[in-house]
PDB file of N, CA and C in Angstrom:
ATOM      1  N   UNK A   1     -31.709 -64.939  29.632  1.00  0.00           N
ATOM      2  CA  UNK A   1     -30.789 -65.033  28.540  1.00  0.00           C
ATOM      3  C   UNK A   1     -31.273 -64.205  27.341  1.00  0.00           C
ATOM      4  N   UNK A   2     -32.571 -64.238  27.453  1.00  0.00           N
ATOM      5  CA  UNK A   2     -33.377 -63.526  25.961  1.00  0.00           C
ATOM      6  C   UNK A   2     -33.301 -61.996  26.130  1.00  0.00           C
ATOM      7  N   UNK A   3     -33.170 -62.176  28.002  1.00  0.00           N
ATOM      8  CA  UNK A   3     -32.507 -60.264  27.545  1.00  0.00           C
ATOM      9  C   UNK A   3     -31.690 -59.944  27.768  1.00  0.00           C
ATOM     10  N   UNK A   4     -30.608 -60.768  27.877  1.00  0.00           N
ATOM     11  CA  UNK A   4     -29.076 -60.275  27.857  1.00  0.00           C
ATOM     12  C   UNK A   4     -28.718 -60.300  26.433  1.00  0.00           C
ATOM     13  N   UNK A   5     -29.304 -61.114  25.424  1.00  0.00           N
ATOM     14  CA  UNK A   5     -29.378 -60.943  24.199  1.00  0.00           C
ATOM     15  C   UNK A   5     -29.553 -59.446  23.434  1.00  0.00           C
ATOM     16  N   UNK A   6     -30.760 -59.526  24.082  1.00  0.00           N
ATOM     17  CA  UNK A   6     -31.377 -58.332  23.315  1.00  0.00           C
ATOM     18  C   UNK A   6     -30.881 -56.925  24.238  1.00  0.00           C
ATOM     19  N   UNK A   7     -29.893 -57.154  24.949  1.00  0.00           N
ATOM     20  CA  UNK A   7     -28.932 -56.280  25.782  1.00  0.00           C
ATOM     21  C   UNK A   7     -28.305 -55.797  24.577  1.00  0.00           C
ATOM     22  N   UNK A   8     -27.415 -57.087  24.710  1.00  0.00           N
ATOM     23  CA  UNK A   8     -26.288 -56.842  23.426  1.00  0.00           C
ATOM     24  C   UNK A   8     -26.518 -56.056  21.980  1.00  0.00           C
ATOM     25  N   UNK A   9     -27.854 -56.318  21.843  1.00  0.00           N
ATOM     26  CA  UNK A   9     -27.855 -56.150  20.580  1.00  0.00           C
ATOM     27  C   UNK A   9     -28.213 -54.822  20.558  1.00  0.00           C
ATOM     28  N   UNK A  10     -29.156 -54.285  21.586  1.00  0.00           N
ATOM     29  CA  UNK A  10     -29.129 -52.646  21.632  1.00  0.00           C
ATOM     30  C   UNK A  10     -27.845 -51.922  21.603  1.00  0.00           C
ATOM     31  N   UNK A  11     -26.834 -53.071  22.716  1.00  0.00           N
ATOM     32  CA  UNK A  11     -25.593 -52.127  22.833  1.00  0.00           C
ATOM     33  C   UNK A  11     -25.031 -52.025  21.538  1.00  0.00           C
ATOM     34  N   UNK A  12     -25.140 -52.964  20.901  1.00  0.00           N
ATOM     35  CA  UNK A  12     -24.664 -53.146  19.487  1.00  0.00           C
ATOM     36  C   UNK A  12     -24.916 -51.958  18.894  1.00  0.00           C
ATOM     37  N   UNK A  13     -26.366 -51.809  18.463  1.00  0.00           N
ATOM     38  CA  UNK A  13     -27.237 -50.859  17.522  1.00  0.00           C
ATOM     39  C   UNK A  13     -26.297 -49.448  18.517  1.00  0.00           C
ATOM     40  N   UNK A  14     -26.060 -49.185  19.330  1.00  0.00           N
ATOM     41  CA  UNK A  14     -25.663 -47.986  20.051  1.00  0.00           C
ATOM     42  C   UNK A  14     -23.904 -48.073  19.666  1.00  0.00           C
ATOM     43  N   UNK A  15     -23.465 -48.935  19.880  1.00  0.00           N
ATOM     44  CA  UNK A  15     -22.420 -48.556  19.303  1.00  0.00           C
ATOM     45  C   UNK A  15     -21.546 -48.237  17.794  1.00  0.00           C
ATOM     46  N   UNK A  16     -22.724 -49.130  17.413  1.00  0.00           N
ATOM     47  CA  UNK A  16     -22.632 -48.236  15.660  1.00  0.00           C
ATOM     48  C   UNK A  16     -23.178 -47.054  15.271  1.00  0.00           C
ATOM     49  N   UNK A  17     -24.181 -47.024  16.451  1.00  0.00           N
ATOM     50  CA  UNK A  17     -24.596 -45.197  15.895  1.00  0.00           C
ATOM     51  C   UNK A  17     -23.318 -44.433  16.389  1.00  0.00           C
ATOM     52  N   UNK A  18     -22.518 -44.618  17.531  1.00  0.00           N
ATOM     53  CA  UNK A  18     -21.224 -44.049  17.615  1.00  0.00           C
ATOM     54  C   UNK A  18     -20.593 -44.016  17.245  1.00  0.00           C
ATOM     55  N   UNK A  19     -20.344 -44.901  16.580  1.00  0.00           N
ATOM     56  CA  UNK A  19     -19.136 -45.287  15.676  1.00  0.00           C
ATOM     57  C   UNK A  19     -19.539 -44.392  13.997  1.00  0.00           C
ATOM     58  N   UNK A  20     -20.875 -44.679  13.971  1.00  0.00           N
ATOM     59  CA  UNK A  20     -21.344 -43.896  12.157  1.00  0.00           C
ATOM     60  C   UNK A  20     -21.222 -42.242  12.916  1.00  0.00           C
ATOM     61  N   UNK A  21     -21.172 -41.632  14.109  1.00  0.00           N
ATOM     62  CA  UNK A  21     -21.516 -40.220  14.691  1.00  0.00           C
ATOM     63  C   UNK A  21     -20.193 -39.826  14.349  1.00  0.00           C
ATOM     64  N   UNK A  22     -18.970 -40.831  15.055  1.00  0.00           N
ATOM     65  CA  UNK A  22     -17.962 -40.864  14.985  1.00  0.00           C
ATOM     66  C   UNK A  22     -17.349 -40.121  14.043  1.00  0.00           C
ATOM     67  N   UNK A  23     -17.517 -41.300  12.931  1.00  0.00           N
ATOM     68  CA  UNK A  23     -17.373 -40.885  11.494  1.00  0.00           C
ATOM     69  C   UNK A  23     -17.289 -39.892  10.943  1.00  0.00           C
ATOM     70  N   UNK A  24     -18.903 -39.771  11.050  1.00  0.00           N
ATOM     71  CA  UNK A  24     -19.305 -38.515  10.805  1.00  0.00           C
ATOM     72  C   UNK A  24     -18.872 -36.608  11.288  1.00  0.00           C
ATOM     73  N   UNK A  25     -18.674 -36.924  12.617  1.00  0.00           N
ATOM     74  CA  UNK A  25     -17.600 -36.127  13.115  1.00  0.00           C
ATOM     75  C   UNK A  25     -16.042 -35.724  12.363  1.00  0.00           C
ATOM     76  N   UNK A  26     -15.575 -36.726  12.161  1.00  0.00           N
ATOM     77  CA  UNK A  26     -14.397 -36.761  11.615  1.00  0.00           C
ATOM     78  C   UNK A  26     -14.551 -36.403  10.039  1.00  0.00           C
ATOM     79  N   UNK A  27     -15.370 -36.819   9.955  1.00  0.00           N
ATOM     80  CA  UNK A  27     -15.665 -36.281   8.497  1.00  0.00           C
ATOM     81  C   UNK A  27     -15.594 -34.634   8.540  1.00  0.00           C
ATOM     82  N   UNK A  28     -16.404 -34.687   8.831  1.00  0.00           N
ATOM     83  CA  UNK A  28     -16.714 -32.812   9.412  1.00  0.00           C
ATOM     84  C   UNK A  28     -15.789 -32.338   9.788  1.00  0.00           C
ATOM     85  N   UNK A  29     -14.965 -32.894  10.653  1.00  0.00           N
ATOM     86  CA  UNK A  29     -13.446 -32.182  11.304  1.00  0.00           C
ATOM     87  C   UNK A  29     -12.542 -31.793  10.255  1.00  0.00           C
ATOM     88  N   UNK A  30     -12.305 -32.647   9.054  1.00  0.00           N
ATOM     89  CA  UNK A  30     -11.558 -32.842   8.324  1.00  0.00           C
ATOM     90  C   UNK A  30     -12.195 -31.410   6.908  1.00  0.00           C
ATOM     91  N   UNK A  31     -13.083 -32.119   6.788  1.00  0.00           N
ATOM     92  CA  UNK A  31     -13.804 -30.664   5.968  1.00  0.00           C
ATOM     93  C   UNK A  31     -13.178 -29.470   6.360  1.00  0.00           C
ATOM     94  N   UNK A  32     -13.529 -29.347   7.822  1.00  0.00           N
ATOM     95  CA  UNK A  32     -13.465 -27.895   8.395  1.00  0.00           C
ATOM     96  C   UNK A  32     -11.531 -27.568   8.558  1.00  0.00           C
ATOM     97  N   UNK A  33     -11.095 -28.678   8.628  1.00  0.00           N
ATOM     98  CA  UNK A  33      -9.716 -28.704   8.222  1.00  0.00           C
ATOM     99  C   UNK A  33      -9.069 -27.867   7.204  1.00  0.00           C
ATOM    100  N   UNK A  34      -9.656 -28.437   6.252  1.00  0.00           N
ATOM    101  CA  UNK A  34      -9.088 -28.480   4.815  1.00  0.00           C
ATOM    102  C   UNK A  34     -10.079 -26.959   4.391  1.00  0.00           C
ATOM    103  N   UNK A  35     -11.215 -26.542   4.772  1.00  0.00           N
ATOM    104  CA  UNK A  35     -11.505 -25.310   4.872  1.00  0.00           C
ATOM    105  C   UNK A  35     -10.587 -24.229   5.238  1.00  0.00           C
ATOM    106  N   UNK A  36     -10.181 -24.468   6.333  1.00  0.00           N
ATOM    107  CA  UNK A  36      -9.487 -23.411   7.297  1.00  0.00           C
ATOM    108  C   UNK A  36      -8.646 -23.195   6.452  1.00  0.00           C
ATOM    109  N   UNK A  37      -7.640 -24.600   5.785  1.00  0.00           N
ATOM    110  CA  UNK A  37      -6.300 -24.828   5.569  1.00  0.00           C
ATOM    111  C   UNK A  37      -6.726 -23.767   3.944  1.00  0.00           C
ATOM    112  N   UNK A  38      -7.613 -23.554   3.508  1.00  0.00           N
ATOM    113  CA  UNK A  38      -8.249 -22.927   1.619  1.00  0.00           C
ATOM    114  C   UNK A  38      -8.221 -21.785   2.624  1.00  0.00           C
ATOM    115  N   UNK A  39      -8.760 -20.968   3.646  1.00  0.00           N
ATOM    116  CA  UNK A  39      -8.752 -19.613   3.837  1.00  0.00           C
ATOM    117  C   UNK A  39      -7.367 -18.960   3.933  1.00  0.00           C
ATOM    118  N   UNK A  40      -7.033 -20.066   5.278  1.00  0.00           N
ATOM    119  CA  UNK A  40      -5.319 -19.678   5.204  1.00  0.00           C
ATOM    120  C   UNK A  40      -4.645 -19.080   4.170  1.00  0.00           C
ATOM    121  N   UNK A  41      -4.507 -20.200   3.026  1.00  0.00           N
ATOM    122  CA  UNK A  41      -3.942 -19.742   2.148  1.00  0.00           C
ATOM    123  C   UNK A  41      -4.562 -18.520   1.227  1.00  0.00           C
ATOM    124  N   UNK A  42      -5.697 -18.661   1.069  1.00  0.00           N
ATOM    125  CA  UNK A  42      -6.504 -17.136   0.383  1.00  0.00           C
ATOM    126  C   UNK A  42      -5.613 -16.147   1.081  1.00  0.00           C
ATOM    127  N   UNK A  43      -6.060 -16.154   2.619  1.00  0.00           N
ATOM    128  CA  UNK A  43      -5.342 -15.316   2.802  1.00  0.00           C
ATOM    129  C   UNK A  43      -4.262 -14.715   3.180  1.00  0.00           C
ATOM    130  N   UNK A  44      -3.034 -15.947   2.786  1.00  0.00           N
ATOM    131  CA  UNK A  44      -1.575 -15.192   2.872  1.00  0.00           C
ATOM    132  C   UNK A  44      -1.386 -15.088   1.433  1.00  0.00           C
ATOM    133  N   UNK A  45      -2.390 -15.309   0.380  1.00  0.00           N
ATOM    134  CA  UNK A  45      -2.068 -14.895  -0.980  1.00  0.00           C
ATOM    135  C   UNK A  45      -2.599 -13.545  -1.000  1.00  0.00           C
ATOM    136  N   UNK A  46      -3.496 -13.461  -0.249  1.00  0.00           N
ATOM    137  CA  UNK A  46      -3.865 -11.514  -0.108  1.00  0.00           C
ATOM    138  C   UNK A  46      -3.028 -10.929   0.540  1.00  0.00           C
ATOM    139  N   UNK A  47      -2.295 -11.779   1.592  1.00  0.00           N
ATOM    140  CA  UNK A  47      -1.314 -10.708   1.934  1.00  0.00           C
ATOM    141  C   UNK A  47      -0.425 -10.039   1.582  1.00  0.00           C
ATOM    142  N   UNK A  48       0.118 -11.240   0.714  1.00  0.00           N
ATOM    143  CA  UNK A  48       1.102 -10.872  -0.526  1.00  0.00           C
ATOM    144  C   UNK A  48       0.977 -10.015  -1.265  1.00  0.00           C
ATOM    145  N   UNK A  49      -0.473 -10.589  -1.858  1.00  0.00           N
ATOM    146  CA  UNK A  49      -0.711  -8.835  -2.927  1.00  0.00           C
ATOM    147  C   UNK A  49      -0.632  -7.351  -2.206  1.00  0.00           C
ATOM    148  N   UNK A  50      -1.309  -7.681  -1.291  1.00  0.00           N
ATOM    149  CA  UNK A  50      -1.403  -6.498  -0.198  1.00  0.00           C
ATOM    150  C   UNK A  50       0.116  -5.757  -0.563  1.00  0.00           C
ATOM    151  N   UNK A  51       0.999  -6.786   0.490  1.00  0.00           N
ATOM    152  CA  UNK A  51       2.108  -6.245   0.416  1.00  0.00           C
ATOM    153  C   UNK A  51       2.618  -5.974  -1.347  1.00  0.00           C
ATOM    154  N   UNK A  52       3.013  -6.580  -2.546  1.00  0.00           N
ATOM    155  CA  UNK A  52       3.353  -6.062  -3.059  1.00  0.00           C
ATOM    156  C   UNK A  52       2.518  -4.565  -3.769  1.00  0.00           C
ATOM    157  N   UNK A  53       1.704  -4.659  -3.787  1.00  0.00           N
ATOM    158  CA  UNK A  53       0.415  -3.053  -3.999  1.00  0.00           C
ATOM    159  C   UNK A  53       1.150  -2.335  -2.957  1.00  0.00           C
ATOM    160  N   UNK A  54       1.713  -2.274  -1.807  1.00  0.00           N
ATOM    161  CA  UNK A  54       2.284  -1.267  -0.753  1.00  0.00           C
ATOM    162  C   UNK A  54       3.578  -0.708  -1.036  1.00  0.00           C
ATOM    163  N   UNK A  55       4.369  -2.363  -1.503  1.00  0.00           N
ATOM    164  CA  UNK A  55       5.480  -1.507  -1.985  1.00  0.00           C
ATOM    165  C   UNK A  55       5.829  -0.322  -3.197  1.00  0.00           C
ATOM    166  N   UNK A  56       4.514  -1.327  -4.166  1.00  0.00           N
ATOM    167  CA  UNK A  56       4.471  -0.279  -5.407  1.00  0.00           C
ATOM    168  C   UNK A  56       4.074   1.424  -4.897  1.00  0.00           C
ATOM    169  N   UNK A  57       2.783   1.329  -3.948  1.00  0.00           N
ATOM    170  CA  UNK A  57       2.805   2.588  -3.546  1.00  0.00           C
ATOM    171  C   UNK A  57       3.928   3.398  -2.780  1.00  0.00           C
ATOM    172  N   UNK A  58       4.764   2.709  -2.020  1.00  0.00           N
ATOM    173  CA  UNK A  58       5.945   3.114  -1.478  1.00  0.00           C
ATOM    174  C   UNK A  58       6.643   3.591  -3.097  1.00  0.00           C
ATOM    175  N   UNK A  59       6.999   2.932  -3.948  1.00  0.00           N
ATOM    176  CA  UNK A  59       7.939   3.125  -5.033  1.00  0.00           C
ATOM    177  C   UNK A  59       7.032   4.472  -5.757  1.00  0.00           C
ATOM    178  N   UNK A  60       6.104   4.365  -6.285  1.00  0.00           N
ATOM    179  CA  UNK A  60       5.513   5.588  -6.293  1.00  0.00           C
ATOM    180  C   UNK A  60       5.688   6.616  -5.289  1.00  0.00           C
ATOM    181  N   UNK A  61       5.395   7.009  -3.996  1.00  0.00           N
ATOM    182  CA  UNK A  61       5.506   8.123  -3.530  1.00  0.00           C
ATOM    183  C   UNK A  61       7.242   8.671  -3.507  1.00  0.00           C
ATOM    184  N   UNK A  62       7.898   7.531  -3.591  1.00  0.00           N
ATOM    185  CA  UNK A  62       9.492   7.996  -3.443  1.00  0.00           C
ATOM    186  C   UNK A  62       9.494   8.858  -5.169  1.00  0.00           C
ATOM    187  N   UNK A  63       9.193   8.165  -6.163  1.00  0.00           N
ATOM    188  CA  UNK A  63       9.602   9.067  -7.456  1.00  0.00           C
ATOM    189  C   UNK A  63       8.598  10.137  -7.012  1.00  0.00           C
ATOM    190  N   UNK A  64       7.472  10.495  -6.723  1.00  0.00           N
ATOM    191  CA  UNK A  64       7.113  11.461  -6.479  1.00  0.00           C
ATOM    192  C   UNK A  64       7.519  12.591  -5.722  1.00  0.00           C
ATOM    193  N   UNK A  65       8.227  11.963  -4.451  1.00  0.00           N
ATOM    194  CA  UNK A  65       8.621  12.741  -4.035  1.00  0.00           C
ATOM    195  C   UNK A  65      10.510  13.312  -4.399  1.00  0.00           C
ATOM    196  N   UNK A  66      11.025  12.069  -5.218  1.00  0.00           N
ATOM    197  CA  UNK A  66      11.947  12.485  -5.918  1.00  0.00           C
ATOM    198  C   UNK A  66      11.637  14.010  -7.107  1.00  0.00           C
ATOM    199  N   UNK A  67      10.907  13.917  -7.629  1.00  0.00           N
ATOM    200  CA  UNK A  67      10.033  14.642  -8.703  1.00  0.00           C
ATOM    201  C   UNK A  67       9.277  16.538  -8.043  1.00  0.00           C
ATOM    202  N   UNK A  68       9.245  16.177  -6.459  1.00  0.00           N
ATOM    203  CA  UNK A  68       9.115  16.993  -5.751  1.00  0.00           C
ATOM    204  C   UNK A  68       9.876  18.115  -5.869  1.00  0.00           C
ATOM    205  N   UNK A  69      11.068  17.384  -5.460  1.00  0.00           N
ATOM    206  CA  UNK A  69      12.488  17.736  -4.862  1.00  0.00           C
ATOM    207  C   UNK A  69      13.011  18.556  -6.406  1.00  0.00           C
ATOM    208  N   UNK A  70      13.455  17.496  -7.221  1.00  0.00           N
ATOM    209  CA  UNK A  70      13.189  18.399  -8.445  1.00  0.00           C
ATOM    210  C   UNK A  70      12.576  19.831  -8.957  1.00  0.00           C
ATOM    211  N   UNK A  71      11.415  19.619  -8.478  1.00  0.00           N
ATOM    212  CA  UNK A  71      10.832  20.836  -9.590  1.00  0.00           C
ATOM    213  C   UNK A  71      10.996  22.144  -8.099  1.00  0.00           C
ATOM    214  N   UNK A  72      11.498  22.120  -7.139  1.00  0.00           N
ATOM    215  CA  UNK A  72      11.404  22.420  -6.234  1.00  0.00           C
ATOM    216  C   UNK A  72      12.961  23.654  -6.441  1.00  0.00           C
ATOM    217  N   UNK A  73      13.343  22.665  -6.625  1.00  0.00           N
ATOM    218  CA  UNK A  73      15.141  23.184  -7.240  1.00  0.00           C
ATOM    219  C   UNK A  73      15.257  23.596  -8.384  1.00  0.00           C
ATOM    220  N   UNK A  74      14.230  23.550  -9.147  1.00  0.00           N
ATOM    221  CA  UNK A  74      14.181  24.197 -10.854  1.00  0.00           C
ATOM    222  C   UNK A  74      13.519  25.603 -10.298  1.00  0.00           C
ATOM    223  N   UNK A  75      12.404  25.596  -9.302  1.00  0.00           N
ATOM    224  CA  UNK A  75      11.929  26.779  -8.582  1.00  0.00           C
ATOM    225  C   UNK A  75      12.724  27.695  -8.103  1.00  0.00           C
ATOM    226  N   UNK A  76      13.737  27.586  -7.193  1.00  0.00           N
ATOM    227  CA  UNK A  76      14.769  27.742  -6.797  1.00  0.00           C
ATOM    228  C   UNK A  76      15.790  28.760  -8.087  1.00  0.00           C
ATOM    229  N   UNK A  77      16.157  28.067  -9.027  1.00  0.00           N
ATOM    230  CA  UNK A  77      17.433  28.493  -9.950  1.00  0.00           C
ATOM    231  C   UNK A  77      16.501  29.396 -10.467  1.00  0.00           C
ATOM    232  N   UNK A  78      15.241  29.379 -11.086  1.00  0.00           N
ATOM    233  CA  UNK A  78      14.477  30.655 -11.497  1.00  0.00           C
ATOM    234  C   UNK A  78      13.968  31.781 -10.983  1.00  0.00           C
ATOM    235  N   UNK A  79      14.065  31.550  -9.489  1.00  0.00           N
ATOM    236  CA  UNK A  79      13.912  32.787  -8.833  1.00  0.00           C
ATOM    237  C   UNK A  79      14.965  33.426  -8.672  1.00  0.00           C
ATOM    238  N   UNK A  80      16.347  32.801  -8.593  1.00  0.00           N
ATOM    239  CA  UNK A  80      17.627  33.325  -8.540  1.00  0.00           C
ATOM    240  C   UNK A  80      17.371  34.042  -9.720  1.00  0.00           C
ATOM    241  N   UNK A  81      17.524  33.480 -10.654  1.00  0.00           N
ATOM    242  CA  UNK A  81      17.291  34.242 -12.153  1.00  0.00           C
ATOM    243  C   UNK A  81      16.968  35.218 -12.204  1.00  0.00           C
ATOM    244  N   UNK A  82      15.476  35.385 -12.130  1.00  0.00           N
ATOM    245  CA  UNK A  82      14.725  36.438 -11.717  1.00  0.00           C
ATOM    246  C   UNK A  82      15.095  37.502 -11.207  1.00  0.00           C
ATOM    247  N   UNK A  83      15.567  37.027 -10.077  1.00  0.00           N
ATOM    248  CA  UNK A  83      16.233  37.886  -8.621  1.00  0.00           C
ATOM    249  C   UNK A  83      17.537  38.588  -9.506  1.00  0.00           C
ATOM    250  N   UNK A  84      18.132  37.883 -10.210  1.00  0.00           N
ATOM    251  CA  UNK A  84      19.419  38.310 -11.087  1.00  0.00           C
ATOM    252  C   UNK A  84      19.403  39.440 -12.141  1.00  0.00           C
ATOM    253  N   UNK A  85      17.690  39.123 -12.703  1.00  0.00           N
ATOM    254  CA  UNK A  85      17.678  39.565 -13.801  1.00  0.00           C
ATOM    255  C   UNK A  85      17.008  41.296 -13.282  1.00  0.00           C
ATOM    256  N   UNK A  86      15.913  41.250 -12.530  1.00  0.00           N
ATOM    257  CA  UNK A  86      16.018  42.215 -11.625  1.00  0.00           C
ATOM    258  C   UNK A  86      16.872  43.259 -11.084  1.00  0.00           C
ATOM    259  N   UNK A  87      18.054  42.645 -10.760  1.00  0.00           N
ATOM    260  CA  UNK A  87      19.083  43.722 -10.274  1.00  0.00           C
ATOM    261  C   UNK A  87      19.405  44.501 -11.570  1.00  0.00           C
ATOM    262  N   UNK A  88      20.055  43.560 -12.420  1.00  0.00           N
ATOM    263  CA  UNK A  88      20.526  43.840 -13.574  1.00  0.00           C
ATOM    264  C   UNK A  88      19.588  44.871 -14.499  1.00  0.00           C
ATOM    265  N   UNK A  89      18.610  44.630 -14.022  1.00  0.00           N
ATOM    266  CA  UNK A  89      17.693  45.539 -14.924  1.00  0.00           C
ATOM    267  C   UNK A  89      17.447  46.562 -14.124  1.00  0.00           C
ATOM    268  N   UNK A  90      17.550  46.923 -13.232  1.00  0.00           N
ATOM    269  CA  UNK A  90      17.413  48.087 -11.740  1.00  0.00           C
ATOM    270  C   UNK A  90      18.923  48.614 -11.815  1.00  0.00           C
ATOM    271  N   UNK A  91      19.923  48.272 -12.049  1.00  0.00           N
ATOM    272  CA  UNK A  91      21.504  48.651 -12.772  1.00  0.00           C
ATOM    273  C   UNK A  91      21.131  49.893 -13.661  1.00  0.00           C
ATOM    274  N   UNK A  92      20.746  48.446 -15.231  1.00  0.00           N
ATOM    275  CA  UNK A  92      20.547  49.649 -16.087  1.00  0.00           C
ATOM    276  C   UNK A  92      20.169  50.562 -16.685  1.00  0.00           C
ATOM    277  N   UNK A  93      18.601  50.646 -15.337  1.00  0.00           N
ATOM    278  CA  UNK A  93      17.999  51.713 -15.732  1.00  0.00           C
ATOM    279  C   UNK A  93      18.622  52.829 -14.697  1.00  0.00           C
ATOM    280  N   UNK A  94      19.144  52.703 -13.762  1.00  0.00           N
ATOM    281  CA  UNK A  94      19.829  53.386 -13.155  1.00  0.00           C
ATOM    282  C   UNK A  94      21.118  54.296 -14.148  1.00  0.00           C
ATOM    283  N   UNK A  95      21.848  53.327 -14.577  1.00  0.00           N
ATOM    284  CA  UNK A  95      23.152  53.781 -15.456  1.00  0.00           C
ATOM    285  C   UNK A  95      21.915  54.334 -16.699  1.00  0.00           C
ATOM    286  N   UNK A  96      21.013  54.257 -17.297  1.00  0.00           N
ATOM    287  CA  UNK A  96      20.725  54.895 -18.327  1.00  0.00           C
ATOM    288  C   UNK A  96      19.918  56.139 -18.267  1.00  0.00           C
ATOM    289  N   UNK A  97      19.326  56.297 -16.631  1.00  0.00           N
ATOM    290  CA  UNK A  97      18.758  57.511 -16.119  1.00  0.00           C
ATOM    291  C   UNK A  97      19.899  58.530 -15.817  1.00  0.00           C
ATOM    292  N   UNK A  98      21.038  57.816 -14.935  1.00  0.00           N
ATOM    293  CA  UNK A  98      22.264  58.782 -15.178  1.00  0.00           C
ATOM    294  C   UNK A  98      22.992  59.192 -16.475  1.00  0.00           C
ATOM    295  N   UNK A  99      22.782  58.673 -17.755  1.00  0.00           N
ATOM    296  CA  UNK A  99      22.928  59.511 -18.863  1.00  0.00           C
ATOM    297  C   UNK A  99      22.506  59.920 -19.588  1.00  0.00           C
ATOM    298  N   UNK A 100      20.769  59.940 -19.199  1.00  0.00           N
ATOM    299  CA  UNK A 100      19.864  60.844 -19.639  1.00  0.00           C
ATOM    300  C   UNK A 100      20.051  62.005 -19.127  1.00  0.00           C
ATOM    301  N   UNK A 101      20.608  62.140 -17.598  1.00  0.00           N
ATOM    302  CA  UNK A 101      20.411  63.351 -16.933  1.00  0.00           C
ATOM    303  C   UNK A 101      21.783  64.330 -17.334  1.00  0.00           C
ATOM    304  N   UNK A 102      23.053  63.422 -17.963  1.00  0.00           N
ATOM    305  CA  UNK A 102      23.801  63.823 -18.088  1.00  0.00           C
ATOM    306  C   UNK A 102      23.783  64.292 -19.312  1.00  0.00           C
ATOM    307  N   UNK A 103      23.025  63.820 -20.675  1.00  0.00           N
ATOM    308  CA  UNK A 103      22.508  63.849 -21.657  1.00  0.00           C
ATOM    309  C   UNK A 103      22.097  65.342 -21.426  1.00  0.00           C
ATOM    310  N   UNK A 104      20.927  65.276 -20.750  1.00  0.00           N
ATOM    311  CA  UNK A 104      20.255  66.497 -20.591  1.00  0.00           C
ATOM    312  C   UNK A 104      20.929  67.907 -20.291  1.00  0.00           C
ATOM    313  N   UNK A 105      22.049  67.868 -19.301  1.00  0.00           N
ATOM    314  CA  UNK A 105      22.854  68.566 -18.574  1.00  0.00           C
ATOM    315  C   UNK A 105      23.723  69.134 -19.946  1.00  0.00           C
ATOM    316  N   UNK A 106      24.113  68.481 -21.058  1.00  0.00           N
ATOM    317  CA  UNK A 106      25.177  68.901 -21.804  1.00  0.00           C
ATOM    318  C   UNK A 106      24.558  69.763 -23.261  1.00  0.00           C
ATOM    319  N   UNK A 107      23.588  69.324 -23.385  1.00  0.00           N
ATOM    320  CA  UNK A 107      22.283  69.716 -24.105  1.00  0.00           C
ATOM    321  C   UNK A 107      22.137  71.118 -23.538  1.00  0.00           C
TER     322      UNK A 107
END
């Protein structure tokens, strides 16, 4: 009887260390829970930023490349210009060499 007693009472002492391991486990589970659950969110709040920093760079490269396009077409109308002003000036030195020569001729 004295060691079915002292049976019990080991089983005892053993099942409260399971029961405090238990615990303790769950304790820990829950930590590591509520950890995970703080990264998670870190990091769908970085994602966010992420993403809005991407779009801003998206919105930036579009005016840039709006701004492209622009000075691209201001390039454009000044070479026409150019190209215009060129002829026009190849005209009138033409028309003013022909009345130098004609100049000359009447002279």
């Amino acid at each position: 009887m004295r060691n079915d007693i002292a049976e019990l009472k080991n089983r005892a002492r053993d099942f409260q260390a399971l029961k405090d391991q238990y615990r303790y486990l769950e304790n820990q589970y829950k930590q590591v829970q509520m950890e995970k659950q703080k990264t998670e969110m870190e990091s769908l709040d970085k994602i966010s930023k992420d993403r809005q920093e991407i779009d801003r760079f998206i919105r930036e490269l579009d005016q840039v490349k709006q701004e492209n396009v622009q000075a691209e077409e201001e390039q454009m109308r000044l070479l026409e210009t150019i190209f215009n002003t060129e002829q026009e000036v190849s005209q009138r030195s033409s028309d003013l060499a022909g009345l130098r020569s004609k100049s000359n001729i009447e002279d």
